[in-house]
N, C-alpha and C. Protein backbone atom coordinates (compact mmCIF):
# COMPACT_ATOMS: atom_id res chain seq x y z
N UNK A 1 -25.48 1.30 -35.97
CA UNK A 1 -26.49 1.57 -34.97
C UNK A 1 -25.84 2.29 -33.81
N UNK A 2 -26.51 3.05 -33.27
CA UNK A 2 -26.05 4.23 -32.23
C UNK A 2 -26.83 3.56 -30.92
N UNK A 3 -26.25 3.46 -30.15
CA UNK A 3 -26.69 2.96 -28.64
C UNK A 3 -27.40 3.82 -28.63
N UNK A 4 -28.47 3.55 -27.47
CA UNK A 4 -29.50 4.57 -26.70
C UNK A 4 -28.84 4.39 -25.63
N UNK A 5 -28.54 3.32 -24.84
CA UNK A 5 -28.64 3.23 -23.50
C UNK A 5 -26.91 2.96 -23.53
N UNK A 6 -26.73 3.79 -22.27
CA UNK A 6 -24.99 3.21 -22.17
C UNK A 6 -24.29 1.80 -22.53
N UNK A 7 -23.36 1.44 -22.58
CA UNK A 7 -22.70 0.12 -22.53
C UNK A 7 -22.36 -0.51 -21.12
N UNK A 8 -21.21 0.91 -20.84
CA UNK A 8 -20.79 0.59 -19.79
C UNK A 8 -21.62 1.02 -18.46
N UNK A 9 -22.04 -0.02 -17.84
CA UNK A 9 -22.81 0.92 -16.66
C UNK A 9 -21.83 1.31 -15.37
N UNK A 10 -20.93 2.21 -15.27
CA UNK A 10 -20.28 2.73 -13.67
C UNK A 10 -21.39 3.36 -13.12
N UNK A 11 -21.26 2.88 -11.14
CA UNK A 11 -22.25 3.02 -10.74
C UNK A 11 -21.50 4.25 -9.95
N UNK A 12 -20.49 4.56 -9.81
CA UNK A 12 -19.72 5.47 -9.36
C UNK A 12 -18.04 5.93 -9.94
N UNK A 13 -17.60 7.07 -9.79
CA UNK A 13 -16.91 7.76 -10.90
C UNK A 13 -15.62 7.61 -9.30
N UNK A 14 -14.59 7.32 -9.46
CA UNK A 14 -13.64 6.95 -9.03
C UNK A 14 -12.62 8.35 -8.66
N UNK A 15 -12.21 9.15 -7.61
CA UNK A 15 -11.15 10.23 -7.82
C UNK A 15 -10.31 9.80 -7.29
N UNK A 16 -9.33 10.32 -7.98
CA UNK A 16 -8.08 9.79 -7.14
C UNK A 16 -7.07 10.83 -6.69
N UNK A 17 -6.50 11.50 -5.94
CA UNK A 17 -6.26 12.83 -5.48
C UNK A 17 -4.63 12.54 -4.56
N UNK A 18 -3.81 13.12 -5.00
CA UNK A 18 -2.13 13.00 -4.30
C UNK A 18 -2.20 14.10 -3.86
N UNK A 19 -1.30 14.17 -2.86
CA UNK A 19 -1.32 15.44 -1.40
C UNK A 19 0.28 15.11 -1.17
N UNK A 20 0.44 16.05 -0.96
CA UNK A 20 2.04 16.94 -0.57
C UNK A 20 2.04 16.47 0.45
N UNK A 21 2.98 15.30 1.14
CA UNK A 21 2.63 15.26 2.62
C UNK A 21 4.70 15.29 3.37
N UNK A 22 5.49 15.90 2.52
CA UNK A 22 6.33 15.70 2.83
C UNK A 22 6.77 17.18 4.59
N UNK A 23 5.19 18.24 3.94
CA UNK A 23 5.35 18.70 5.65
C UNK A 23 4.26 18.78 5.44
N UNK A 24 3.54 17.81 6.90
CA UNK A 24 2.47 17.89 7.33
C UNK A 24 2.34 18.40 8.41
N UNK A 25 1.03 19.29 7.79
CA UNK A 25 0.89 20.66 9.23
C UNK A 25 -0.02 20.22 10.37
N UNK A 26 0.50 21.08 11.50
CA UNK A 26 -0.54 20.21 12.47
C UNK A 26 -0.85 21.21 13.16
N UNK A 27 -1.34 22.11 12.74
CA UNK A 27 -2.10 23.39 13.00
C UNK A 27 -3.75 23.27 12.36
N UNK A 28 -3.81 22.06 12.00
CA UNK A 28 -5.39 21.82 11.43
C UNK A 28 -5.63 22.06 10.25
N UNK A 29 -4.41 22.97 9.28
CA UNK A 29 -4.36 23.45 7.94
C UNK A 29 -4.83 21.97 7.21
N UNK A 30 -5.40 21.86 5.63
CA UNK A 30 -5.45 21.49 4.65
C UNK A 30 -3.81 20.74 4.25
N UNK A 31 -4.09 19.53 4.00
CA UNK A 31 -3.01 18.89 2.92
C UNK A 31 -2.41 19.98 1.72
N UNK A 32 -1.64 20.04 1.00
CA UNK A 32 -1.79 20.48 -0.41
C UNK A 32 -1.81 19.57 -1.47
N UNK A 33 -2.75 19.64 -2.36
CA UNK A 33 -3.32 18.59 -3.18
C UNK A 33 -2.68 19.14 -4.32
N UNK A 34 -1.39 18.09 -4.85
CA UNK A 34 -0.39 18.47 -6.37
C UNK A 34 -1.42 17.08 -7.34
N UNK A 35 -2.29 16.71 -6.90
CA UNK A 35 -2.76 15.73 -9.07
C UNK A 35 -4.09 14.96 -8.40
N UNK A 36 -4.81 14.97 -9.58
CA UNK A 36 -6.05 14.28 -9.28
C UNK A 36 -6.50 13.94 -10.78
N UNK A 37 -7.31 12.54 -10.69
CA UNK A 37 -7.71 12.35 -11.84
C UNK A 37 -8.71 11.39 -11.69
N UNK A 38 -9.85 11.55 -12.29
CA UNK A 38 -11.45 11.16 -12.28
C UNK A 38 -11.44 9.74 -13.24
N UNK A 39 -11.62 8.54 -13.04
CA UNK A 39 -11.34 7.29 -13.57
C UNK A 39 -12.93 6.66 -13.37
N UNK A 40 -12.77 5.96 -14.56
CA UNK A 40 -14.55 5.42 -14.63
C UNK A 40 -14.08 4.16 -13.83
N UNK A 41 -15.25 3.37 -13.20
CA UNK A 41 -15.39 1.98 -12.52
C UNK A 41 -15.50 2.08 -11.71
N UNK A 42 -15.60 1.07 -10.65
CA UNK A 42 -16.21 1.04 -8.98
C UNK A 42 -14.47 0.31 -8.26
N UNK A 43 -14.18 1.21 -7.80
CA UNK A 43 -12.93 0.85 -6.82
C UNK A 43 -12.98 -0.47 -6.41
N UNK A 44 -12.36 -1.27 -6.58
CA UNK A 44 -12.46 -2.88 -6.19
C UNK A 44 -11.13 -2.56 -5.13
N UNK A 45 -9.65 -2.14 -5.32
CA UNK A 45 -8.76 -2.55 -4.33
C UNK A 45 -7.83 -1.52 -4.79
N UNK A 46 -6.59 -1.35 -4.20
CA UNK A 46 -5.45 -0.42 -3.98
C UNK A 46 -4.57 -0.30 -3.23
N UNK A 47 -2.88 -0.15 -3.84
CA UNK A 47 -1.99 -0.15 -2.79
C UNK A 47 -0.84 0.82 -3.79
N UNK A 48 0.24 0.67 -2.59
CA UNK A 48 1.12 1.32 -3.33
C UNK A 48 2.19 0.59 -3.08
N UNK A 49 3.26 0.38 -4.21
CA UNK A 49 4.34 -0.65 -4.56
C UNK A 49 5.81 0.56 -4.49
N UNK A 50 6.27 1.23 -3.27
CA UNK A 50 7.46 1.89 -3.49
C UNK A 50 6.67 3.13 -3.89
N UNK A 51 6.94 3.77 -5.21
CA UNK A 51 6.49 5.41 -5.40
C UNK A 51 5.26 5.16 -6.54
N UNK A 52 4.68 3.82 -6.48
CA UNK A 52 4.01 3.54 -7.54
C UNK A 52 2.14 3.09 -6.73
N UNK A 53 1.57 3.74 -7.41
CA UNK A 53 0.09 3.46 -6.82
C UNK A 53 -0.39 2.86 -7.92
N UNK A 54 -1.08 1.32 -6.99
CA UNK A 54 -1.63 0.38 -8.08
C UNK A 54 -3.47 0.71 -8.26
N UNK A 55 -4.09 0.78 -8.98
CA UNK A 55 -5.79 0.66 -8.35
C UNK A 55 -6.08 -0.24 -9.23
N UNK A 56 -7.31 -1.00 -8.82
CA UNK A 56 -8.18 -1.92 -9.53
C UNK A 56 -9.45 -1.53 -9.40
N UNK A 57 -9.87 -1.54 -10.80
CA UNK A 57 -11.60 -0.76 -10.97
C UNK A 57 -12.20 -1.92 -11.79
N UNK A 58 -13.61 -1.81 -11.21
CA UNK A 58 -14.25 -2.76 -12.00
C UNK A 58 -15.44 -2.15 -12.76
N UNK A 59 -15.87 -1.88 -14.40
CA UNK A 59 -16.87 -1.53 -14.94
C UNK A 59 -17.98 -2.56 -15.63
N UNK A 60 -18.78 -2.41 -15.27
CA UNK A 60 -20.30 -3.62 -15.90
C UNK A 60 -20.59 -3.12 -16.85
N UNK A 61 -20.33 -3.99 -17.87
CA UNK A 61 -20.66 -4.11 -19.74
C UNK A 61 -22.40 -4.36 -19.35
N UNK A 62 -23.44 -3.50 -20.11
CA UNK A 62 -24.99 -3.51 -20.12
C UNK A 62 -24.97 -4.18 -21.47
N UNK A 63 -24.40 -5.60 -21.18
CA UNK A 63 -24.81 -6.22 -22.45
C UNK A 63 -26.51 -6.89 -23.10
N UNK A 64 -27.32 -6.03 -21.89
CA UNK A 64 -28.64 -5.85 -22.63
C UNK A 64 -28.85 -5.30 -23.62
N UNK A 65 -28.39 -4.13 -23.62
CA UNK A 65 -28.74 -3.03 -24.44
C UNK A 65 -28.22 -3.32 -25.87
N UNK A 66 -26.97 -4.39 -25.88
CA UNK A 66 -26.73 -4.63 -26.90
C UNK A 66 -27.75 -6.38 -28.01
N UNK A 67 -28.29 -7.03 -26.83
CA UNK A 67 -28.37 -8.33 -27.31
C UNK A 67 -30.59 -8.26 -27.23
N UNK A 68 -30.89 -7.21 -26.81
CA UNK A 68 -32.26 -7.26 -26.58
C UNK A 68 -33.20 -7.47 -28.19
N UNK A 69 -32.87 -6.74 -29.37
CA UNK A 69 -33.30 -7.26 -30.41
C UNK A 69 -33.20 -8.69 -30.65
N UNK A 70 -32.05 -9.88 -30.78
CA UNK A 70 -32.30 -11.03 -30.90
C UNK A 70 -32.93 -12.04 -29.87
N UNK A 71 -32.98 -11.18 -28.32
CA UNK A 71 -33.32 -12.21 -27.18
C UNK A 71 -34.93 -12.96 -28.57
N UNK A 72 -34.90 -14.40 -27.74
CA UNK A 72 -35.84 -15.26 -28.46
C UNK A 72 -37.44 -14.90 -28.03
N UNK A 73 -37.73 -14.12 -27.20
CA UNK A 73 -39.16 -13.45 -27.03
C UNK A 73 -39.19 -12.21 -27.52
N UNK A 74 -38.49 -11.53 -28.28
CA UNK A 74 -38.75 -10.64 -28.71
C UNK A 74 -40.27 -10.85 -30.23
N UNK A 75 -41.57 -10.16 -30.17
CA UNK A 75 -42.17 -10.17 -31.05
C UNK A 75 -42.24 -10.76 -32.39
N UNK A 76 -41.02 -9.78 -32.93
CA UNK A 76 -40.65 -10.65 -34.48
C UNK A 76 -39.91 -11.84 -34.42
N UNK A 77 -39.89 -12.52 -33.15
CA UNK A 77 -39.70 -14.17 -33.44
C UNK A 77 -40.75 -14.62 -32.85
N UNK A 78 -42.28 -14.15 -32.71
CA UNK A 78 -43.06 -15.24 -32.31
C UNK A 78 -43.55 -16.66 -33.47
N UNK A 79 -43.71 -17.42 -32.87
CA UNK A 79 -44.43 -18.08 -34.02
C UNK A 79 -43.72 -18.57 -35.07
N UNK A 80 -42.40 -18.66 -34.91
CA UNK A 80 -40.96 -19.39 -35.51
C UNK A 80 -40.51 -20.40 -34.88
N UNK A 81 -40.24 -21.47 -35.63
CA UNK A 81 -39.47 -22.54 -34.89
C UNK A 81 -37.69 -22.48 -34.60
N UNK A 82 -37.35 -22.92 -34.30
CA UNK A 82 -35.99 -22.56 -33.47
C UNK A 82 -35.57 -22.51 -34.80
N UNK A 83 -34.85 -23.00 -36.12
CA UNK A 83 -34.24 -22.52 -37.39
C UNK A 83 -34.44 -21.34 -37.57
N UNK A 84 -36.18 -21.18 -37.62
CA UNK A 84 -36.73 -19.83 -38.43
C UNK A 84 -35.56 -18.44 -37.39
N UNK A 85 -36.11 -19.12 -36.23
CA UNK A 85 -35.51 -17.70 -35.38
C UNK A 85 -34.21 -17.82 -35.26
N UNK A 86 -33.24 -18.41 -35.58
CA UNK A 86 -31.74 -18.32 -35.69
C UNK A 86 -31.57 -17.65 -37.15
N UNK A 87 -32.34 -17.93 -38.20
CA UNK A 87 -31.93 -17.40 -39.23
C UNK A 87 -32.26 -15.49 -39.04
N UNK A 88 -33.26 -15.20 -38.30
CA UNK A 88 -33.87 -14.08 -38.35
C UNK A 88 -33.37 -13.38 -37.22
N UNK A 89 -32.84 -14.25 -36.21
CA UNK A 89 -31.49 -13.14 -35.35
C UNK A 89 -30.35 -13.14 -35.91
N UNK A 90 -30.11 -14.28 -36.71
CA UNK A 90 -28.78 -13.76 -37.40
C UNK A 90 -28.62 -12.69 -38.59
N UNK A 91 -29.77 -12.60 -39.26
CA UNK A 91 -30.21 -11.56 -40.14
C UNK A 91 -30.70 -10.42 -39.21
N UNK A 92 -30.67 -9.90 -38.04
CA UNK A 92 -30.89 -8.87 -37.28
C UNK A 92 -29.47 -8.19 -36.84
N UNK A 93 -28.58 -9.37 -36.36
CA UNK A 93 -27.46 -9.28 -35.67
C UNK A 93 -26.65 -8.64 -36.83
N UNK A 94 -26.71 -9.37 -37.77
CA UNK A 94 -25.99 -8.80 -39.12
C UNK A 94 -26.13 -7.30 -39.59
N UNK A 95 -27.32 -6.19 -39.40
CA UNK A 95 -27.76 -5.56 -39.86
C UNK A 95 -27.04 -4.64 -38.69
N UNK A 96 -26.20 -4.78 -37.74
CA UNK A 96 -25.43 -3.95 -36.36
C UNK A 96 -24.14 -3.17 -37.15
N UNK A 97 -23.64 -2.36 -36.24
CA UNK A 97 -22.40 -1.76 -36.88
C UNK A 97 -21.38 -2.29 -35.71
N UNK A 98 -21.19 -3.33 -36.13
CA UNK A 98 -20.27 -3.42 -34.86
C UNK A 98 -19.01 -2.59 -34.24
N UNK A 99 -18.84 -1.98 -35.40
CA UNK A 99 -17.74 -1.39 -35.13
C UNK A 99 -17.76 -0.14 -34.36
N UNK A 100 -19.07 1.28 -34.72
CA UNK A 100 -19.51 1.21 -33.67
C UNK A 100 -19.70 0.98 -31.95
N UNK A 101 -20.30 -0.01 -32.03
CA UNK A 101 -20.34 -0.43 -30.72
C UNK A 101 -18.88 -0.53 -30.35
N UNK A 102 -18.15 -1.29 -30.82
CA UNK A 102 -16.31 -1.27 -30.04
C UNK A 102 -16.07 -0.42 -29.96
N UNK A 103 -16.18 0.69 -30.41
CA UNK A 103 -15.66 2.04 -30.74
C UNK A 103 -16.79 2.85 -29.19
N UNK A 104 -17.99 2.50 -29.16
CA UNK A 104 -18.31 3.01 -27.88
C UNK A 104 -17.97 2.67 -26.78
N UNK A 105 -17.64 0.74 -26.64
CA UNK A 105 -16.96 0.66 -25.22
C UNK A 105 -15.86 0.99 -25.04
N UNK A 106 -14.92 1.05 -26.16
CA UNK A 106 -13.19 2.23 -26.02
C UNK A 106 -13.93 2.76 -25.51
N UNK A 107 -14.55 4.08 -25.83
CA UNK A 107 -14.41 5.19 -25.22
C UNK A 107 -14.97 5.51 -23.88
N UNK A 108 -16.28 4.13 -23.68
CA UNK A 108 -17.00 4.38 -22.14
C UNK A 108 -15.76 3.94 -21.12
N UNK A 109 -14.96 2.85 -21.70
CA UNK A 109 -14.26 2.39 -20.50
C UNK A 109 -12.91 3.42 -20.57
N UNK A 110 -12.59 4.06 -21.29
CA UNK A 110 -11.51 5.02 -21.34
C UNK A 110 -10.38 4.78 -21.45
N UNK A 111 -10.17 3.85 -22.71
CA UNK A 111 -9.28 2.51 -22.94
C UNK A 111 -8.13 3.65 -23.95
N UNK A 112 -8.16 4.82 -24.04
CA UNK A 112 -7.10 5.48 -24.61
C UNK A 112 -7.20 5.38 -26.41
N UNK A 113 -7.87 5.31 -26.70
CA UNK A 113 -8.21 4.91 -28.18
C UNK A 113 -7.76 3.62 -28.97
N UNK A 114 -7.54 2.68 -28.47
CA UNK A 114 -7.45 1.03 -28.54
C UNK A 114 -7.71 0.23 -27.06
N UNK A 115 -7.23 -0.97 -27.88
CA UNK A 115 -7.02 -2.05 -26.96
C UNK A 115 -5.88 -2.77 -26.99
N UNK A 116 -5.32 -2.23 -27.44
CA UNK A 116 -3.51 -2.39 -27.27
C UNK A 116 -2.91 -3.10 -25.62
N UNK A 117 -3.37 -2.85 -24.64
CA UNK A 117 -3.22 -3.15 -23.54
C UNK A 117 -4.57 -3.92 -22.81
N UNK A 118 -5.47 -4.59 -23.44
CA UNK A 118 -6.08 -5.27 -22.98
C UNK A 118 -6.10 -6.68 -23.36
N UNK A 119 -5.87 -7.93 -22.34
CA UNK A 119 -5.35 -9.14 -22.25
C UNK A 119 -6.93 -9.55 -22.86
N UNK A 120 -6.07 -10.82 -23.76
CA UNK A 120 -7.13 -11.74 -24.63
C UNK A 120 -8.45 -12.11 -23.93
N UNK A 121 -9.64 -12.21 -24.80
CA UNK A 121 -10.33 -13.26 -23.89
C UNK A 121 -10.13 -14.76 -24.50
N UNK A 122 -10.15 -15.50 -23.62
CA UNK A 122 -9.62 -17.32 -23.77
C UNK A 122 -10.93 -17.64 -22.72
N UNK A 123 -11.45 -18.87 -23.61
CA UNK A 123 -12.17 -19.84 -23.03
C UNK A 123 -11.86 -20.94 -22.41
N UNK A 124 -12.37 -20.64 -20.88
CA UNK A 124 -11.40 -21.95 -19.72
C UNK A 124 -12.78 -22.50 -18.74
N UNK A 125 -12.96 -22.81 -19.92
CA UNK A 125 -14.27 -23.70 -19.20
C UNK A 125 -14.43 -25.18 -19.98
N UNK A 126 -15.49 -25.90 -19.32
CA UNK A 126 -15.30 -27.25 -20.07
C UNK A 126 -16.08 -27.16 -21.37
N UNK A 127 -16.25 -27.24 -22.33
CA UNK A 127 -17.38 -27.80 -23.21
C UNK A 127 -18.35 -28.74 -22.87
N UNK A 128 -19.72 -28.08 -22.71
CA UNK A 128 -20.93 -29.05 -22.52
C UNK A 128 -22.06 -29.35 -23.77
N UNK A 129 -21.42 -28.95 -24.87
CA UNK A 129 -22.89 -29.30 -25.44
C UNK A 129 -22.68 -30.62 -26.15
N UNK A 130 -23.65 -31.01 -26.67
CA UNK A 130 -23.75 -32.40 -27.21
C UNK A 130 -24.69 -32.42 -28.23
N UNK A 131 -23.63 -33.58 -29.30
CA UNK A 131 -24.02 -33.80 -30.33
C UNK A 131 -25.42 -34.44 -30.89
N UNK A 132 -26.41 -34.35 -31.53
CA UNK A 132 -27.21 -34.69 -31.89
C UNK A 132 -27.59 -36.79 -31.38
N UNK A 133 -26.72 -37.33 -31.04
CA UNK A 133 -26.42 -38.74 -31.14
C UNK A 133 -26.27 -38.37 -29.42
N UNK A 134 -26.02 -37.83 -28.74
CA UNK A 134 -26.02 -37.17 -27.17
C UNK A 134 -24.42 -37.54 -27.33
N UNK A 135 -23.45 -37.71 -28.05
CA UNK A 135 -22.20 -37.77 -27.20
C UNK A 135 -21.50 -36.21 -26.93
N UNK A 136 -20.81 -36.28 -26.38
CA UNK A 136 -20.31 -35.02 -25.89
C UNK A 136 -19.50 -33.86 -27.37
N UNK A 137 -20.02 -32.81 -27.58
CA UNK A 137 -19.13 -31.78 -28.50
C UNK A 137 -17.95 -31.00 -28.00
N UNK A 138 -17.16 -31.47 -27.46
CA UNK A 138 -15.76 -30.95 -26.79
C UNK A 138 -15.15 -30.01 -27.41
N UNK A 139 -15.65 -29.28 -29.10
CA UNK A 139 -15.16 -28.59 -29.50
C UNK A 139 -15.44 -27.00 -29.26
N UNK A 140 -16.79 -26.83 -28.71
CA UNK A 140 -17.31 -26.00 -28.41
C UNK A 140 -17.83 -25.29 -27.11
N UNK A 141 -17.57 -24.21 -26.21
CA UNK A 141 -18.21 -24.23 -24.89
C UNK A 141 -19.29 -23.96 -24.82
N UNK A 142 -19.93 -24.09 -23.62
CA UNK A 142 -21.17 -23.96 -23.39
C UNK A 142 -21.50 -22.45 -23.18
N UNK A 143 -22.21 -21.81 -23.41
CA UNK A 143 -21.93 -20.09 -23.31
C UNK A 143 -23.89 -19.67 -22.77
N UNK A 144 -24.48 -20.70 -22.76
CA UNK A 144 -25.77 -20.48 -22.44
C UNK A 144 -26.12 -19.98 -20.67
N UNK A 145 -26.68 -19.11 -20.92
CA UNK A 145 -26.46 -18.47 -19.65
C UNK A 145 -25.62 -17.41 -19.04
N UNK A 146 -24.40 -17.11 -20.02
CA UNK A 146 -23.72 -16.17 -19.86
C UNK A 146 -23.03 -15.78 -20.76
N UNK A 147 -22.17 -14.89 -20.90
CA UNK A 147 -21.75 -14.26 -21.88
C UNK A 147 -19.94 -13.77 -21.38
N UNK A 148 -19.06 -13.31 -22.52
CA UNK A 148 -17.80 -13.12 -22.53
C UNK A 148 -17.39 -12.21 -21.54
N UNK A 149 -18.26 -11.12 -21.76
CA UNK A 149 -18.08 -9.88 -21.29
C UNK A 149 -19.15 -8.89 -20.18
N UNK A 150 -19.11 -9.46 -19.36
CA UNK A 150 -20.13 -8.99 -18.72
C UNK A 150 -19.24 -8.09 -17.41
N UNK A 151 -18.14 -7.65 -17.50
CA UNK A 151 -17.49 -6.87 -17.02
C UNK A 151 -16.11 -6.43 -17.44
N UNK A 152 -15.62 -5.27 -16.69
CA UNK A 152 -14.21 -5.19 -17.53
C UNK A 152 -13.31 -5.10 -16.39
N UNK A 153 -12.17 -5.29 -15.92
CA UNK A 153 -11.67 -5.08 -14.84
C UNK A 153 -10.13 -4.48 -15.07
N UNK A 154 -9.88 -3.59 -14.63
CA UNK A 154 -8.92 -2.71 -15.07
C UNK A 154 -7.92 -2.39 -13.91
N UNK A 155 -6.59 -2.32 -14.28
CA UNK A 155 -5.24 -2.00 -13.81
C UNK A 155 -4.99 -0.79 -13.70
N UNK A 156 -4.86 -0.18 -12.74
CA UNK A 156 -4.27 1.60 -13.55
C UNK A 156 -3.00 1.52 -12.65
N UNK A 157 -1.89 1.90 -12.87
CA UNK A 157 -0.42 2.42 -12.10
C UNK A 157 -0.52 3.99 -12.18
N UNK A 158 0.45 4.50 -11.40
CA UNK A 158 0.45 5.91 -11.80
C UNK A 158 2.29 5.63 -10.53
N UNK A 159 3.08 7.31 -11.02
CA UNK A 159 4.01 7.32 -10.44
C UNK A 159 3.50 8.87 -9.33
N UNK A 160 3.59 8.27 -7.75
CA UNK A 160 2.75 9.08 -6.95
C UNK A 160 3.84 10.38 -7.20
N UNK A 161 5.05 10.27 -7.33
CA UNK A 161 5.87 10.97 -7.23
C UNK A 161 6.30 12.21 -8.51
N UNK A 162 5.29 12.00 -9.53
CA UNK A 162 5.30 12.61 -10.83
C UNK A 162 5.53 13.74 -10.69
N UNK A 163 5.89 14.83 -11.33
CA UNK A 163 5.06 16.50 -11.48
C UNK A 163 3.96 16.37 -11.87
N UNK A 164 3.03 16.50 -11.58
CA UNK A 164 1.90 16.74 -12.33
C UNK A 164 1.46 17.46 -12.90
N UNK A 165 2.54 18.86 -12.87
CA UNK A 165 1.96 20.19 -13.57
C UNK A 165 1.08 21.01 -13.14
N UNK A 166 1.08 22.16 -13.74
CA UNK A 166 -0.51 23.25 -13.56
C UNK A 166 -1.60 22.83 -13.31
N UNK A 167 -1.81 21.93 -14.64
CA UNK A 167 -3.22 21.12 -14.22
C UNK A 167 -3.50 20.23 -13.46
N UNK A 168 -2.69 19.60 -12.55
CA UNK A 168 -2.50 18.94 -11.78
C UNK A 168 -3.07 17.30 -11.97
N UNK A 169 -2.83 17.60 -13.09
CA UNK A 169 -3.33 16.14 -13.79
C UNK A 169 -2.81 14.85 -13.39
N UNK A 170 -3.42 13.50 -13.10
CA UNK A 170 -1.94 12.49 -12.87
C UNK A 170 -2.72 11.54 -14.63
N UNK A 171 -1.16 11.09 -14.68
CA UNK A 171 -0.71 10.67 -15.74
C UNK A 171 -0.96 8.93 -15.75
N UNK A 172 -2.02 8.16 -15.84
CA UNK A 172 -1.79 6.74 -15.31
C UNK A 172 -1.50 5.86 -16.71
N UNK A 173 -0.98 4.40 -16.58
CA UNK A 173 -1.20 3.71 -17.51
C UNK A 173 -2.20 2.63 -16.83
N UNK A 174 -2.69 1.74 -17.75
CA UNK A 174 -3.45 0.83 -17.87
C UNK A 174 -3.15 -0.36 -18.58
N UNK A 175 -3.91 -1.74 -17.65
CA UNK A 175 -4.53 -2.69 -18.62
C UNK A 175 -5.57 -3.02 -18.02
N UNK A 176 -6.17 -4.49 -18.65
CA UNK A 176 -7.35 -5.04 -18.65
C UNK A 176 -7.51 -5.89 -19.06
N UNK A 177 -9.09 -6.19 -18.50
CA UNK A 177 -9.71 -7.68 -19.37
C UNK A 177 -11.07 -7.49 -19.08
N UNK A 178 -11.71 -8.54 -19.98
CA UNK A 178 -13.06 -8.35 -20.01
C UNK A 178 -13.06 -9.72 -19.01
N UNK A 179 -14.25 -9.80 -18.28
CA UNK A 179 -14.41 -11.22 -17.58
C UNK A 179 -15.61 -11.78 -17.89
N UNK A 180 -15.92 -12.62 -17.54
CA UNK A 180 -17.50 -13.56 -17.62
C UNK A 180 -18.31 -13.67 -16.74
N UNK A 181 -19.54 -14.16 -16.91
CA UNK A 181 -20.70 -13.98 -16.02
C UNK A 181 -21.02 -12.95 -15.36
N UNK A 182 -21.30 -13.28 -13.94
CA UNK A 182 -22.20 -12.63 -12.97
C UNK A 182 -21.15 -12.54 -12.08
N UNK A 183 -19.83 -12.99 -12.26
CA UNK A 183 -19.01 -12.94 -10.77
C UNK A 183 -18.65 -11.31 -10.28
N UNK A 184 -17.72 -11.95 -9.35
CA UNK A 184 -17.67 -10.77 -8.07
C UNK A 184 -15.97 -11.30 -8.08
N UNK A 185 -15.10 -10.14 -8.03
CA UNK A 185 -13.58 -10.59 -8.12
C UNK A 185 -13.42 -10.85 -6.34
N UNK A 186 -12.25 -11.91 -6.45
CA UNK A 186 -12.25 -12.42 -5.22
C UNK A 186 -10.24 -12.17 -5.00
């Protein structure tokens, strides 16, 4: 299945631009600008460590677009009891290309053609659901209400001091992670 609607939603496109400042003119002239490079996500923070510039970007996974066929009001589950409609989102869910889809958020989040550099997701929450008898199921978390991936939050380094060349390209590496819920990095 081919997305319609993006994955990743950036609400703004990130530049990042190095300037020659070893003579700065003070005749009102222009910086000279040696590398720039256009990075998806919304600028969360930034510094520089010695000759090394750190940034942190944050991109929102539209995990609507992916989960709206099984939501439980969708049409073809009216009038099913909770079995019927687990069997018939799981026979929906099944019928996805998932691979696909991974293959579109590589490329929305600009992950370099893997995920080689993106840190696990691990579940660090308590387990709340409960067993039929009400005692507690500790084996499982509670995930109702939110989901794995509902953002991605990303590392980029770059060396300010590079050549950047003709094209004045800068050269960054990366990592990442996907995070949970609705939060806001603190």
């Amino acid at each position: 299945m081919n997305y319609t609607e993006p994955i990743v939603s950036d609400y703004s496109i990130l530049t990042v631009r190095v300037y020659d400042i070893t003579e700065v003119p003070n005749d009102g002239s222009p910086l000279e600008e040696v590398g720039s490079k256009e990075i998806s996500g919304d600028f969360f923070t930034g510094k520089s460590v010695g000759d090394t510039a750190v940034l942190v970007t944050t991109s929102y996974i539209n995990t609507w677009s992916i989960t709206t066929d099984v939501q439980r009001y969708e049409s073809q589950y009216c009038g099913l009891n909770s079995t019927e409609y687990i069997q018939k989102a799981a026979e929906t869910a099944a019928k996805r290309d998932f691979d696909a889809l991974a293959q579109q958020v590589v490329d929305d989040l600009q992950l370099d053609g893997d995920c080689s550099h993106v840190f696990q997701i691990s579940l660090m929450q308590e387990a709340k659901n409960k067993t039929s008898s009400g005692a507690s199921n500790n084996t499982m978390p509670d995930l109702s209400g939110g989901n794995l991936i509902n953002q991605f939050v990303s590392i980029l380094t770059f060396d300010m001091t590079a050549d950047f060349g003709e094209d004045m390209t800068i050269a960054t590496k990366s990592s990442g992670t996907f995070t949970s819920g609705n939060s806001y990095l603190s």
